[in-house]
Protein backbone atom coordinates (compact mmCIF):
# COMPACT_ATOMS: atom_id res chain seq x y z
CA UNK A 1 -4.37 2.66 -18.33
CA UNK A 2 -3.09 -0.24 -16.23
CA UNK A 3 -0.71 -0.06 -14.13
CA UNK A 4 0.97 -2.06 -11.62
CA UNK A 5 2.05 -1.65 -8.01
CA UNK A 6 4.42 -4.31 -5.67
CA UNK A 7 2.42 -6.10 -2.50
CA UNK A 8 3.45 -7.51 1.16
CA UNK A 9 1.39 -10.28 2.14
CA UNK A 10 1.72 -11.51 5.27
CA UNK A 11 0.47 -14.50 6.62
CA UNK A 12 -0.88 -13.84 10.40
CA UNK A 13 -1.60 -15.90 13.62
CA UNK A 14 -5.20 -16.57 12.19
CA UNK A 15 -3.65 -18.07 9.08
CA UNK A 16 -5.26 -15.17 6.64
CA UNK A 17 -2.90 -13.18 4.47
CA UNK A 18 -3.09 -9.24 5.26
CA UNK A 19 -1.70 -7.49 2.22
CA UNK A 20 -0.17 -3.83 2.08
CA UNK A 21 0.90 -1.73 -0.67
CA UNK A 22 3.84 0.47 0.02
CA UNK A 23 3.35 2.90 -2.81
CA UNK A 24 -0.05 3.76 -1.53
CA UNK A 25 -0.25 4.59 2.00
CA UNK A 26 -3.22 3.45 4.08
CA UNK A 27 -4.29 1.02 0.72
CA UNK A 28 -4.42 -2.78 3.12
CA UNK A 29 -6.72 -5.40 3.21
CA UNK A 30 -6.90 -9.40 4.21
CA UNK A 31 -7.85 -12.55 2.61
CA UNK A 32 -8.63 -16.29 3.63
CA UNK A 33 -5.96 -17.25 1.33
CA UNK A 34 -3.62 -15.96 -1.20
CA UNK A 35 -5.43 -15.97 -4.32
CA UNK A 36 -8.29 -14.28 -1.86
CA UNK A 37 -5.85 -11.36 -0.65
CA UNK A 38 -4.43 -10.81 -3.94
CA UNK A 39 -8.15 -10.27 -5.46
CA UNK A 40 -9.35 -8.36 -2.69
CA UNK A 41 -5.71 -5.84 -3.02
CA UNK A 42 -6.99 -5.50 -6.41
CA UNK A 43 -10.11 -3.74 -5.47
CA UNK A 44 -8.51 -2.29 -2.68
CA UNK A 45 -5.87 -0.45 -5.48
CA UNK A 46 -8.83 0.27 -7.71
CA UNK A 47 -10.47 2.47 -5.40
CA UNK A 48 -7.79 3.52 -3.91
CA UNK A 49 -6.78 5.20 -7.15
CA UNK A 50 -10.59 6.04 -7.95
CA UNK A 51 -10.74 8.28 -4.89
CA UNK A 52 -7.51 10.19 -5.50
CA UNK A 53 -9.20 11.22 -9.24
CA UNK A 54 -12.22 12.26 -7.10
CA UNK A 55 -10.79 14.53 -4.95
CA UNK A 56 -8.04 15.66 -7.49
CA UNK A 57 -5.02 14.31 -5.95
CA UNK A 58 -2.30 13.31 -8.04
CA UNK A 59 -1.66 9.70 -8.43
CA UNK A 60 1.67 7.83 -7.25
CA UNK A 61 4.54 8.51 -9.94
CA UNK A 62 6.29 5.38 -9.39
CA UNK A 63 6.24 2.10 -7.59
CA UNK A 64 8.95 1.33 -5.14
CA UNK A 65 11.92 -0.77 -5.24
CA UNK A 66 12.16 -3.64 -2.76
CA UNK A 67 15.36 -5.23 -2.20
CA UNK A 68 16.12 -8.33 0.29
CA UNK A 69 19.00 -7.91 2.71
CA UNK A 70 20.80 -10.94 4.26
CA UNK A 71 21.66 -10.50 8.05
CA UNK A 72 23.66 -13.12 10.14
CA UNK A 73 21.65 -14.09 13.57
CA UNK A 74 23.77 -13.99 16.81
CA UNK A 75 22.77 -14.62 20.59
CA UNK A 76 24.55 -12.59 22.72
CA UNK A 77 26.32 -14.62 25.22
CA UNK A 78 26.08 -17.66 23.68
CA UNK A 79 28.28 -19.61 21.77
């Protein structure tokens, strides 16, 4: 069955990419690059999901919803 799942990469000080995946706890890795991360988070969900069969945990019903919220920036004190 394939399924998909939504990713956060981040790009860090080092200038790798650390990728998480909300919908499964724990399930993070990094990569040189983008297309780097994205392959390794692809193994990373793989087994991820492997070892929740294993030890007869139930998989993740759904994925999760991201949404982007706008904030304005203010200094305090400063104008």
């Amino acid at each position: 069955m394939q399924r998909s799942f939504k990713v956060v990469l981040e790009k860090n000080d080092s200038n790798c990419y650390t990728v998480t995946v909300p919908a499964l706890p724990g399930c993070v890795t990094q990569g040189k690059n983008k297309d780097e991360a994205l392959a390794r988070i692809r193994e990373a969900i793989q087994g991820y999901l492997e070892t929740l069969e294993i030890e007869g945990l139930p998989m993740p019903d759904s994925d999760i919803d991201i949404a982007e919220v706008e904030v304005t920036e203010s200094i305090s004190g400063k104008e």
